[in-house]
Each structure stands twice: as C-alpha cells, then as structure tokens.
C-alpha atoms as a PDB file:
ATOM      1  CA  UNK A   1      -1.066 -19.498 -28.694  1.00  0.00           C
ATOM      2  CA  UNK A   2       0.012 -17.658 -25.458  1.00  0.00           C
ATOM      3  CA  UNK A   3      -0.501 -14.367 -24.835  1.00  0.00           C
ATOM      4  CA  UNK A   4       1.410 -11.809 -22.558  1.00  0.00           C
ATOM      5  CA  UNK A   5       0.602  -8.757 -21.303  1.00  0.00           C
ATOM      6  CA  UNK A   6       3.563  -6.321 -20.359  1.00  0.00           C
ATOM      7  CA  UNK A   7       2.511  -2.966 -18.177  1.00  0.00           C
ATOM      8  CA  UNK A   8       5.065  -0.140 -17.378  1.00  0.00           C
ATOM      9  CA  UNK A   9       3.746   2.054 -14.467  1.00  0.00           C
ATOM     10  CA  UNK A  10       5.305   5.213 -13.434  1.00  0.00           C
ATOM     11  CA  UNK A  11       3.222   7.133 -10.997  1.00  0.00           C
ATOM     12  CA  UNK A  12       0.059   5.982 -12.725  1.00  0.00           C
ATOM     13  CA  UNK A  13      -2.302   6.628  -9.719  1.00  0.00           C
ATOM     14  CA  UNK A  14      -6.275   4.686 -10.436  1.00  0.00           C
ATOM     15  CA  UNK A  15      -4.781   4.698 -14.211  1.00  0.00           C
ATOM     16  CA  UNK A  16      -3.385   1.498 -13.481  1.00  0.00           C
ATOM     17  CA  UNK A  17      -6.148  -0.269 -11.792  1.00  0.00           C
ATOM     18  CA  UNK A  18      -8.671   0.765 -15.077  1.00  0.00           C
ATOM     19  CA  UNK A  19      -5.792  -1.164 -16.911  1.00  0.00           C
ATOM     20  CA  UNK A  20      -5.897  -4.430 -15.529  1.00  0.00           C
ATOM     21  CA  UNK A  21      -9.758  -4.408 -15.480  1.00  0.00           C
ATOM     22  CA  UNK A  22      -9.579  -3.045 -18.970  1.00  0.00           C
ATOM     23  CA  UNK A  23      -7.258  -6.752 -19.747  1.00  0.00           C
ATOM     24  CA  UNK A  24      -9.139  -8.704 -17.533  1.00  0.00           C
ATOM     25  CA  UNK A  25     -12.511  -7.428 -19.736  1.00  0.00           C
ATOM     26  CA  UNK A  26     -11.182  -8.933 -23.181  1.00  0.00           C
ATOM     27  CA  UNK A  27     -12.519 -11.430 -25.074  1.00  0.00           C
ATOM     28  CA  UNK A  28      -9.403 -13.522 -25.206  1.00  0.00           C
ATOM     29  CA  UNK A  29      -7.546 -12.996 -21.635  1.00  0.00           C
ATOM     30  CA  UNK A  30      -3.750 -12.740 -21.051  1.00  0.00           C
ATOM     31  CA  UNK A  31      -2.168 -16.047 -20.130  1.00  0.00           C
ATOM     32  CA  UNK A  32       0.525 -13.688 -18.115  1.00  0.00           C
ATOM     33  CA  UNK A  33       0.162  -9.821 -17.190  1.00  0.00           C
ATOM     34  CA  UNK A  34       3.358  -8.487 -15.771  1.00  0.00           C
ATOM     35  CA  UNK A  35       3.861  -4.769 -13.913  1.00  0.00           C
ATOM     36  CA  UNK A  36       6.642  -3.462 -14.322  1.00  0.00           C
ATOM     37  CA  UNK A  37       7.117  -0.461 -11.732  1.00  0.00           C
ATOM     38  CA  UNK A  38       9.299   2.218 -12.330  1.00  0.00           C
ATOM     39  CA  UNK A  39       9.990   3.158  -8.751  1.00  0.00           C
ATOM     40  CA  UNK A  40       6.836   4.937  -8.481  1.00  0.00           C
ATOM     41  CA  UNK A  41       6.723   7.518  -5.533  1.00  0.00           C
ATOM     42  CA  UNK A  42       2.818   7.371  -5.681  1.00  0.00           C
ATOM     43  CA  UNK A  43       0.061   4.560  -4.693  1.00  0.00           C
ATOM     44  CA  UNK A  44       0.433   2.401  -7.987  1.00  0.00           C
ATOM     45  CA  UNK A  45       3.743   1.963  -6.736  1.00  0.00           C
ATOM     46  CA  UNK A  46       2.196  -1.272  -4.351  1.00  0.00           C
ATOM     47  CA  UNK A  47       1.231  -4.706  -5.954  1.00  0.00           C
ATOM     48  CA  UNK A  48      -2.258  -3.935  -7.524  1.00  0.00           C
ATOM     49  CA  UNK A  49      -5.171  -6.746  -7.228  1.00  0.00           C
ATOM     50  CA  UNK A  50      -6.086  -7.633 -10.568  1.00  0.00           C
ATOM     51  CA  UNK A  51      -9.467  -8.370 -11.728  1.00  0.00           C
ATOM     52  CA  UNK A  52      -9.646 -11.928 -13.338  1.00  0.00           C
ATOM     53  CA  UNK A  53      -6.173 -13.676 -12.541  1.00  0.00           C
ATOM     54  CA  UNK A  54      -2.721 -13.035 -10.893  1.00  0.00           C
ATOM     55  CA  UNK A  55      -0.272 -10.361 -11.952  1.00  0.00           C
ATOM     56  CA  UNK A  56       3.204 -10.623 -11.843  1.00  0.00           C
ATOM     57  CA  UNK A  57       4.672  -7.078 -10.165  1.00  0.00           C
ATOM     58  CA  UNK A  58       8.194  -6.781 -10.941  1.00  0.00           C
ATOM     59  CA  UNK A  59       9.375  -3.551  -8.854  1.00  0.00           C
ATOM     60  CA  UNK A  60      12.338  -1.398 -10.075  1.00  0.00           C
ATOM     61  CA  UNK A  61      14.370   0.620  -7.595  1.00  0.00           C
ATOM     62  CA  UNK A  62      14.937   3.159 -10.277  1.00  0.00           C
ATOM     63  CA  UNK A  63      13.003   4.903 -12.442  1.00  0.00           C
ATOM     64  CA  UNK A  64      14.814   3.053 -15.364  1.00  0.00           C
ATOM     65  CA  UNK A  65      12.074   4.754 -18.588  1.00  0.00           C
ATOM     66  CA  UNK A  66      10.499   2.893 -20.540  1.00  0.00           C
ATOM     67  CA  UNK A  67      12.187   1.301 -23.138  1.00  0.00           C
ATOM     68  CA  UNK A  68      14.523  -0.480 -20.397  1.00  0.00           C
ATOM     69  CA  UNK A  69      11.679  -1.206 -18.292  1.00  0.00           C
ATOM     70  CA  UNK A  70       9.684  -3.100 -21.241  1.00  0.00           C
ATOM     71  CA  UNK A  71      12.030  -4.814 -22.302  1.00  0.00           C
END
C-alpha cells in the first residue's frame, strides 16, 4: 500500500515546518508528501526542507481555498 500525504499552506508561518517533521515522525512514513501553496504572502510561501524525504511543492499563483487546492 502507498501512502500520500497532501498539505495546503496558506500563510502558515513555522506551522508548516512542525508539519512535515510531525509526517516525517510517523511510524509508517508517506511514500509522497505534496505542498500545495496557496500564494502565500508570508515565509511558508518558499519550498520548505523536509525532515526525512523530498516534498513535492506545487505553488499556486492564487489563493485558490482549499477545497480547489486539495483536490
């Protein structure tokens, strides 16, 4: 079984950074995290490091909410 792991970020600021150290901790990692940024004016706007394994940022150029953004 794969597993993916699908993050929206919207201005998150150092909320974002717990969150992929919060995946990386589990007991049964993510095969594939992806970022989705919603245009964030803030510093989680730029391609985080993530503890553990690659991320996949996908930047928006609008703020598009969330339901279009996680899907």
């Amino acid at each position: 079984m794969r597993v993916a792991a699908i993050v929206v970020n919207y201005n998150s600021g150092g909320y974002l950074e717990k969150c992929l150290a919060g995946l990386a901790a589990q007991t049964r990692s993510a095969d594939r995290i992806l970022v989705v940024d919603n245009a964030s004016g803030d510093e989680s706007g730029s391609a985080p490091a993530a503890p553990g394994g690659a991320v996949e940022w996908i930047p928006l150029a609008w703020n598009t909410g969330f339901a279009a953004a996680n899907n």
